[in-house]
N, C-alpha and C. Protein backbone atom coordinates (compact mmCIF):
# COMPACT_ATOMS: atom_id res chain seq x y z
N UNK A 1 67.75 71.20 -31.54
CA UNK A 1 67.33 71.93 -30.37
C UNK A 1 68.55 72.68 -29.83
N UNK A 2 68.57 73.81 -29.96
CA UNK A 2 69.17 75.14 -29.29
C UNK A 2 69.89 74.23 -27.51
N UNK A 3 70.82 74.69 -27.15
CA UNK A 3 71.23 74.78 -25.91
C UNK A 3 70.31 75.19 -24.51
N UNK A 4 69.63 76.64 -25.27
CA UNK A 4 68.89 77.21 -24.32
C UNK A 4 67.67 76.80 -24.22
N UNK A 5 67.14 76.14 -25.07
CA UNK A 5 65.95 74.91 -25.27
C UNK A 5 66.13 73.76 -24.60
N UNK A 6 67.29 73.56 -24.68
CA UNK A 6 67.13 72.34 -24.27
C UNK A 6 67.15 72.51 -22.33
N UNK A 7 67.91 73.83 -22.15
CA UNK A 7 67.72 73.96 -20.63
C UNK A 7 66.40 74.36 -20.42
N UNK A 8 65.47 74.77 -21.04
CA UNK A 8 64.35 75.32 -20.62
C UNK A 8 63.37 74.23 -20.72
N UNK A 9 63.43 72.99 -21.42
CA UNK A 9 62.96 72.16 -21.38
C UNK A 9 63.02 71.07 -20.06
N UNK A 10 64.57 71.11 -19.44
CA UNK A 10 64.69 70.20 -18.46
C UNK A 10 64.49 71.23 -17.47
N UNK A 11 63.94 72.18 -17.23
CA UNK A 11 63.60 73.58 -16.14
C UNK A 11 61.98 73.36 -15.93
N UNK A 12 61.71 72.88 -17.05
CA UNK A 12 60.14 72.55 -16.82
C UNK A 12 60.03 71.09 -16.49
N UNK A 13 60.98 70.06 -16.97
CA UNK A 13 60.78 69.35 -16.23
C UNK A 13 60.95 68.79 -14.89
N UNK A 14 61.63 69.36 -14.42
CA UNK A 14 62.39 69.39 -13.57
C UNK A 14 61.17 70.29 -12.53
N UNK A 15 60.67 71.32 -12.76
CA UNK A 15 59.63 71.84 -12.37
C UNK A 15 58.51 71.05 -12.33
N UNK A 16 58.12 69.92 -13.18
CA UNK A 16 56.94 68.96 -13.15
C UNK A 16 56.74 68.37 -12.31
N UNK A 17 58.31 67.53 -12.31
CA UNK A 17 58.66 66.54 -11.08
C UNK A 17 58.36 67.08 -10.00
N UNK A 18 58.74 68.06 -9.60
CA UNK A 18 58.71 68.64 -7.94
C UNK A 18 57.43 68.61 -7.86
N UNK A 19 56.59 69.22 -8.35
CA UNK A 19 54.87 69.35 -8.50
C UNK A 19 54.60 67.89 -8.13
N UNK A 20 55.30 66.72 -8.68
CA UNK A 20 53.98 65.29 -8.75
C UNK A 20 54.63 65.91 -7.25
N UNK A 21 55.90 65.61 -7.32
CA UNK A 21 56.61 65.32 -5.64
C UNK A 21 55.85 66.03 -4.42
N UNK A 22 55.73 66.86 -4.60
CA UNK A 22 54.79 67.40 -3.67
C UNK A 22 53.15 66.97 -3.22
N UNK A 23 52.59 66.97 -4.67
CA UNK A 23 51.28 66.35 -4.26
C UNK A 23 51.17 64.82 -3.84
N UNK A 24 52.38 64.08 -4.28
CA UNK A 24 52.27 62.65 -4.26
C UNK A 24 52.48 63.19 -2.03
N UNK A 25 53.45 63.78 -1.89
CA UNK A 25 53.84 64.28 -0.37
C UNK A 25 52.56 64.68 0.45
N UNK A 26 51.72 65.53 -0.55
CA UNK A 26 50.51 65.87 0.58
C UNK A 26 49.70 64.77 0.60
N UNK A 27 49.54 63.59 -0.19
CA UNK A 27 48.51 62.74 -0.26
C UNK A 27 48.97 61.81 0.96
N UNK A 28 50.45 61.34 0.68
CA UNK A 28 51.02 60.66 1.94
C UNK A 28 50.95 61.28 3.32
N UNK A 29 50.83 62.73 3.52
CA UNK A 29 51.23 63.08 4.74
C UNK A 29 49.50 63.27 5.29
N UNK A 30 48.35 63.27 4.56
CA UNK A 30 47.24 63.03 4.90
C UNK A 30 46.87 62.09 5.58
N UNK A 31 47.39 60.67 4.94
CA UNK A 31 46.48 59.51 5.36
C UNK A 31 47.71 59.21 6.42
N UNK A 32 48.99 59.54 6.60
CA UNK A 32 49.84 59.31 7.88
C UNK A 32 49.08 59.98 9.31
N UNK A 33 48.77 61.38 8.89
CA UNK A 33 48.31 62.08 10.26
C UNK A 33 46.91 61.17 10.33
N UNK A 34 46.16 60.86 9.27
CA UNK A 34 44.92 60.09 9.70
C UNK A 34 45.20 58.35 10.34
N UNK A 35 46.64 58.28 10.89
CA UNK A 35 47.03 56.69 11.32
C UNK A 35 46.33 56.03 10.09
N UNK A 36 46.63 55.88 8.86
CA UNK A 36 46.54 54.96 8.62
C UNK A 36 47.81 53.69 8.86
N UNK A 37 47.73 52.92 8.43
CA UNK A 37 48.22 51.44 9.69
C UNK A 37 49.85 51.37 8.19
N UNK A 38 50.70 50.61 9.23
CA UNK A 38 51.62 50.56 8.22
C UNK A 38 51.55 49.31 7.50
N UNK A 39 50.76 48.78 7.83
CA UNK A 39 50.53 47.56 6.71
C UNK A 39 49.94 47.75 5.57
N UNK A 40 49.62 48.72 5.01
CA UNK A 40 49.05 49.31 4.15
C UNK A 40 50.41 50.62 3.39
N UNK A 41 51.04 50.38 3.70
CA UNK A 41 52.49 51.42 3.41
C UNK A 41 52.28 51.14 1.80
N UNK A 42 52.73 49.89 1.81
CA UNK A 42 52.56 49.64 0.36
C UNK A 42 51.69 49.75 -0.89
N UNK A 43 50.93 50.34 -0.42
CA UNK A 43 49.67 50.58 -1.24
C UNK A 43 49.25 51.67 -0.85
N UNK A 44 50.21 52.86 0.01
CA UNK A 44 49.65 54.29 0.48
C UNK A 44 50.74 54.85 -0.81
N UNK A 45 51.94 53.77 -0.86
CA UNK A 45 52.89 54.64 -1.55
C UNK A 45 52.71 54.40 -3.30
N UNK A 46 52.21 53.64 -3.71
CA UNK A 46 51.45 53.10 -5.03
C UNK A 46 50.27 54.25 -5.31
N UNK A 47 49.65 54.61 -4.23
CA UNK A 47 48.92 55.53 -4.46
C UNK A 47 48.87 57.07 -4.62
N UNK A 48 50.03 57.29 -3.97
CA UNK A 48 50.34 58.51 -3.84
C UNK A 48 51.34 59.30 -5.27
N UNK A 49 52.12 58.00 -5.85
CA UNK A 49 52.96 58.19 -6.82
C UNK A 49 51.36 58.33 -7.84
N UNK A 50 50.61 57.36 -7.87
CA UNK A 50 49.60 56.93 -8.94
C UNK A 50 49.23 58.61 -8.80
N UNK A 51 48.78 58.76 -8.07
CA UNK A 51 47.10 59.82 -7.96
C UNK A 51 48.32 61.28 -8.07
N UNK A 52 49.68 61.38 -7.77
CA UNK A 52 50.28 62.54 -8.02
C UNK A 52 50.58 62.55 -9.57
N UNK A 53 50.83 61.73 -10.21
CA UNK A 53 50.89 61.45 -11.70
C UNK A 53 50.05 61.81 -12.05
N UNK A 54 48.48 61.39 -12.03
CA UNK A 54 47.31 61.51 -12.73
C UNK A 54 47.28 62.95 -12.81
N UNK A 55 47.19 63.46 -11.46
CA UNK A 55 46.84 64.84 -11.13
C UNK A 55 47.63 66.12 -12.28
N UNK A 56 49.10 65.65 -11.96
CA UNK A 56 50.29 66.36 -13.01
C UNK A 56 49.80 66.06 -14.50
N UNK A 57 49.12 64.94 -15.05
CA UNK A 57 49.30 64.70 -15.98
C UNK A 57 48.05 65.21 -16.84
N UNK A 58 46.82 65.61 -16.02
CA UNK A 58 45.42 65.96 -16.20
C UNK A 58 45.75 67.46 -16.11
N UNK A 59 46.17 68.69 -15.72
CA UNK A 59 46.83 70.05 -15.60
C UNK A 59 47.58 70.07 -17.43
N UNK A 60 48.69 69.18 -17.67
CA UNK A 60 49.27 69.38 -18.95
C UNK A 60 48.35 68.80 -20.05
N UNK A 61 47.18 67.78 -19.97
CA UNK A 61 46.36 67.78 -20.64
C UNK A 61 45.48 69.05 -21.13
N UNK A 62 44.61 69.46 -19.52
CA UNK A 62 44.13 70.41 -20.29
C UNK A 62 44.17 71.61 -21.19
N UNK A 63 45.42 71.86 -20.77
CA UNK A 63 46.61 72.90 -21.46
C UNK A 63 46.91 72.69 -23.08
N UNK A 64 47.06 71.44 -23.56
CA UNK A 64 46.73 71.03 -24.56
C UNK A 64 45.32 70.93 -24.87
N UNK A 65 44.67 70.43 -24.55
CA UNK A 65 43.37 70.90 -25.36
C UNK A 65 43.17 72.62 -25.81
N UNK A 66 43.36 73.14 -24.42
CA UNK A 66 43.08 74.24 -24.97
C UNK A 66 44.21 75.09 -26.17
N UNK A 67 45.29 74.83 -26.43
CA UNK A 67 46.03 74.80 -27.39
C UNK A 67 45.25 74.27 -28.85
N UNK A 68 44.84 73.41 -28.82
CA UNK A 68 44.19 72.65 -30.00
C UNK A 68 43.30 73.60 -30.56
N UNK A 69 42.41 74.09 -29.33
CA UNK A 69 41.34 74.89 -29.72
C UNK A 69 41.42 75.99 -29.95
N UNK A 70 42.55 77.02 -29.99
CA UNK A 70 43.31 77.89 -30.59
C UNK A 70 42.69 78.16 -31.98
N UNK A 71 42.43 79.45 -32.61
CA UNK A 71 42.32 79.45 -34.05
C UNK A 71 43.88 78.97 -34.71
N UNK A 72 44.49 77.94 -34.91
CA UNK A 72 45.33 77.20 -34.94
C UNK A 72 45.22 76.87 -36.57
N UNK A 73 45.82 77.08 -37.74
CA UNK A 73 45.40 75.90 -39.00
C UNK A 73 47.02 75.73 -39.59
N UNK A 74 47.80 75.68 -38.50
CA UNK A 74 49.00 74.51 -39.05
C UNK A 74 48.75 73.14 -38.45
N UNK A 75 48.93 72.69 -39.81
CA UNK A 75 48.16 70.81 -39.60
C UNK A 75 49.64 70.60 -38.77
N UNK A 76 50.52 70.48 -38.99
CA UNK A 76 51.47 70.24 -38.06
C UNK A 76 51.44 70.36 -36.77
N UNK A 77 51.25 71.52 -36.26
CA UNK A 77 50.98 71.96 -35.27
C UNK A 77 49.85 71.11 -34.54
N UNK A 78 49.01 70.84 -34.99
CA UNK A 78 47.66 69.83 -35.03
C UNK A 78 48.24 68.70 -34.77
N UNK A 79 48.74 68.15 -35.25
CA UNK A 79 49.55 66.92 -35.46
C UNK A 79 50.48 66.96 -34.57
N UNK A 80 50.79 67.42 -33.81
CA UNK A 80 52.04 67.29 -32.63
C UNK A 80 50.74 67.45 -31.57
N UNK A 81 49.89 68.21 -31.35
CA UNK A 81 49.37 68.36 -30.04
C UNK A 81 48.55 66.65 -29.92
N UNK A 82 48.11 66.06 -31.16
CA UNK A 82 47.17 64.97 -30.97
C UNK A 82 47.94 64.48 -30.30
N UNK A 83 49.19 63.92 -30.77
CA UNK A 83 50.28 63.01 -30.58
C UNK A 83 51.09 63.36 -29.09
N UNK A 84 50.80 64.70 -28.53
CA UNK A 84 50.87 64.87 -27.12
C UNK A 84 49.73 64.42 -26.02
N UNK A 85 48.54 64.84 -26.81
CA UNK A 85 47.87 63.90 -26.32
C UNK A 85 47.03 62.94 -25.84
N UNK A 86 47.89 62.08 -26.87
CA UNK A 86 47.62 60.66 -26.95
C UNK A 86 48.70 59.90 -25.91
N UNK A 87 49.55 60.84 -25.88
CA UNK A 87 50.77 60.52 -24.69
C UNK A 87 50.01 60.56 -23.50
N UNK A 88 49.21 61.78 -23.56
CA UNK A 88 48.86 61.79 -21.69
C UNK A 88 48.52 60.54 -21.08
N UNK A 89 46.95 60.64 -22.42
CA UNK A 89 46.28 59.38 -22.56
C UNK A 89 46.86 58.15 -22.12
N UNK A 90 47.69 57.91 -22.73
CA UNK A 90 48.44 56.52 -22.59
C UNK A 90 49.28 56.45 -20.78
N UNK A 91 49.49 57.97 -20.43
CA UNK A 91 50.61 57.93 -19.18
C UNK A 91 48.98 57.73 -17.95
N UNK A 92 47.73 58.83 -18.25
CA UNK A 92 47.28 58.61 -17.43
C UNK A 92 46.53 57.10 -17.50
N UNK A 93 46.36 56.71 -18.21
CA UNK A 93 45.59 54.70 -18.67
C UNK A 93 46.30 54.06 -17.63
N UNK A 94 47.80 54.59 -17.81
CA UNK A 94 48.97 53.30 -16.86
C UNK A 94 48.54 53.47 -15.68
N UNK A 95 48.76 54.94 -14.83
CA UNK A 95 48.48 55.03 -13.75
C UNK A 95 46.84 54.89 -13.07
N UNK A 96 46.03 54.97 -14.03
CA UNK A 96 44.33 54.58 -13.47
C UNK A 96 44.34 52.59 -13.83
N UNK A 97 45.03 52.51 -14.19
CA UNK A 97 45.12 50.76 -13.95
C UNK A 97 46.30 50.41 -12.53
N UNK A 98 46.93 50.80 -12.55
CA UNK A 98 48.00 50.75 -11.82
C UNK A 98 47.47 51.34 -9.95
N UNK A 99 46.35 51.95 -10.04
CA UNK A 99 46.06 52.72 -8.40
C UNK A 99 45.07 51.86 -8.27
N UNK A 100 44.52 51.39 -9.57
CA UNK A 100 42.92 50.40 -8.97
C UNK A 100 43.35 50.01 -7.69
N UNK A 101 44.08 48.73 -7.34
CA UNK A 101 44.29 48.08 -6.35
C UNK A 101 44.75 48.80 -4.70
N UNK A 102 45.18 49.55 -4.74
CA UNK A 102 45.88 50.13 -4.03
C UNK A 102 44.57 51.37 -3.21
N UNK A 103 44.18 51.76 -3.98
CA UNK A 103 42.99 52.67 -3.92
C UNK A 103 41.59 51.77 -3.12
N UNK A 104 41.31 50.27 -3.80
CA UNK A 104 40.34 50.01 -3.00
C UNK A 104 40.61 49.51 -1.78
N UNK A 105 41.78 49.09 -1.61
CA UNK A 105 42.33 48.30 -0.12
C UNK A 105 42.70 49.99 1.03
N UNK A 106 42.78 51.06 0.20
CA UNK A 106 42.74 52.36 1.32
C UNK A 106 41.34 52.11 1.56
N UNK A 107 40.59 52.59 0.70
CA UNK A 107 38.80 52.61 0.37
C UNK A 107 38.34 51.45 1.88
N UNK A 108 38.54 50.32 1.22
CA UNK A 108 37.95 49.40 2.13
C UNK A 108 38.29 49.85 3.57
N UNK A 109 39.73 49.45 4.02
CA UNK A 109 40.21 50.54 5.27
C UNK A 109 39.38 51.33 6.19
N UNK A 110 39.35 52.36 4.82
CA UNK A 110 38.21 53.71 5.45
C UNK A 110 37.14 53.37 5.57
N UNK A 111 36.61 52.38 4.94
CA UNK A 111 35.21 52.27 5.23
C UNK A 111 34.64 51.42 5.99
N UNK A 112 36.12 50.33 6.74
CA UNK A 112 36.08 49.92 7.78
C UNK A 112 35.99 50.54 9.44
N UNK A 113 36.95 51.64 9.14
CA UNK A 113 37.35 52.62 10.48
C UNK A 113 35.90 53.44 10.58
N UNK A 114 34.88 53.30 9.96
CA UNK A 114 33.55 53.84 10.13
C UNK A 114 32.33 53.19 10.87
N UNK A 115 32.55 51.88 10.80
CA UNK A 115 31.89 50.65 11.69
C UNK A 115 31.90 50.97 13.04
């Protein structure tokens, strides 16, 4: 990998990050202005990392698919996008196991403050 590859690679990532960072930021700064309670901090901030991940990680998915579906016939080429993703796959699995908990104790919350 080239020099200038390799900066353009950490330019996008680096660009990714800020993206979760932000949405993970608007999800937190939602349920703050809505008082949610700080006993629940811990599971606002589990959620916000979770559901900004998913979000980032479902955008570079579909991007790959539609790559795949490209009149495309280097098997290689084929063969790197599966294997990308199967990555997503695997990054978004962690984080939709990982928000279960966190997600129904907001859930419950909210559907307490409705009583």
């Amino acid at each position: 990998m080239s020099s200038k590859d390799l900066k353009s690679e950490v330019s996008a990532n680096l660009a990714q990050a800020r993206r979760n960072g932000e949405m993970a930021h608007k999800i937190l700064t939602k349920f703050k202005e809505m008082d949610l309670p700080e006993s629940l901090d811990d599971e606002l901030s589990k959620l916000c990392t979770d559901l900004g991940d998913i979000w980032s990680t479902q955008l570079k998915f579909t991007e790959l698919v539609g790559k795949l579906l490209e009149p495309e016939k280097d098997w290689n080429l084929i063969g790197d996008y599966l294997t990308d993703l199967k990555a997503h796959i695997d990054h978004m699995s962690w984080h939709a196991e990982s928000v279960e908990s966190p997600i129904m104790k907001i859930a419950e919350f909210a559907y307490s403050k409705d009583i």
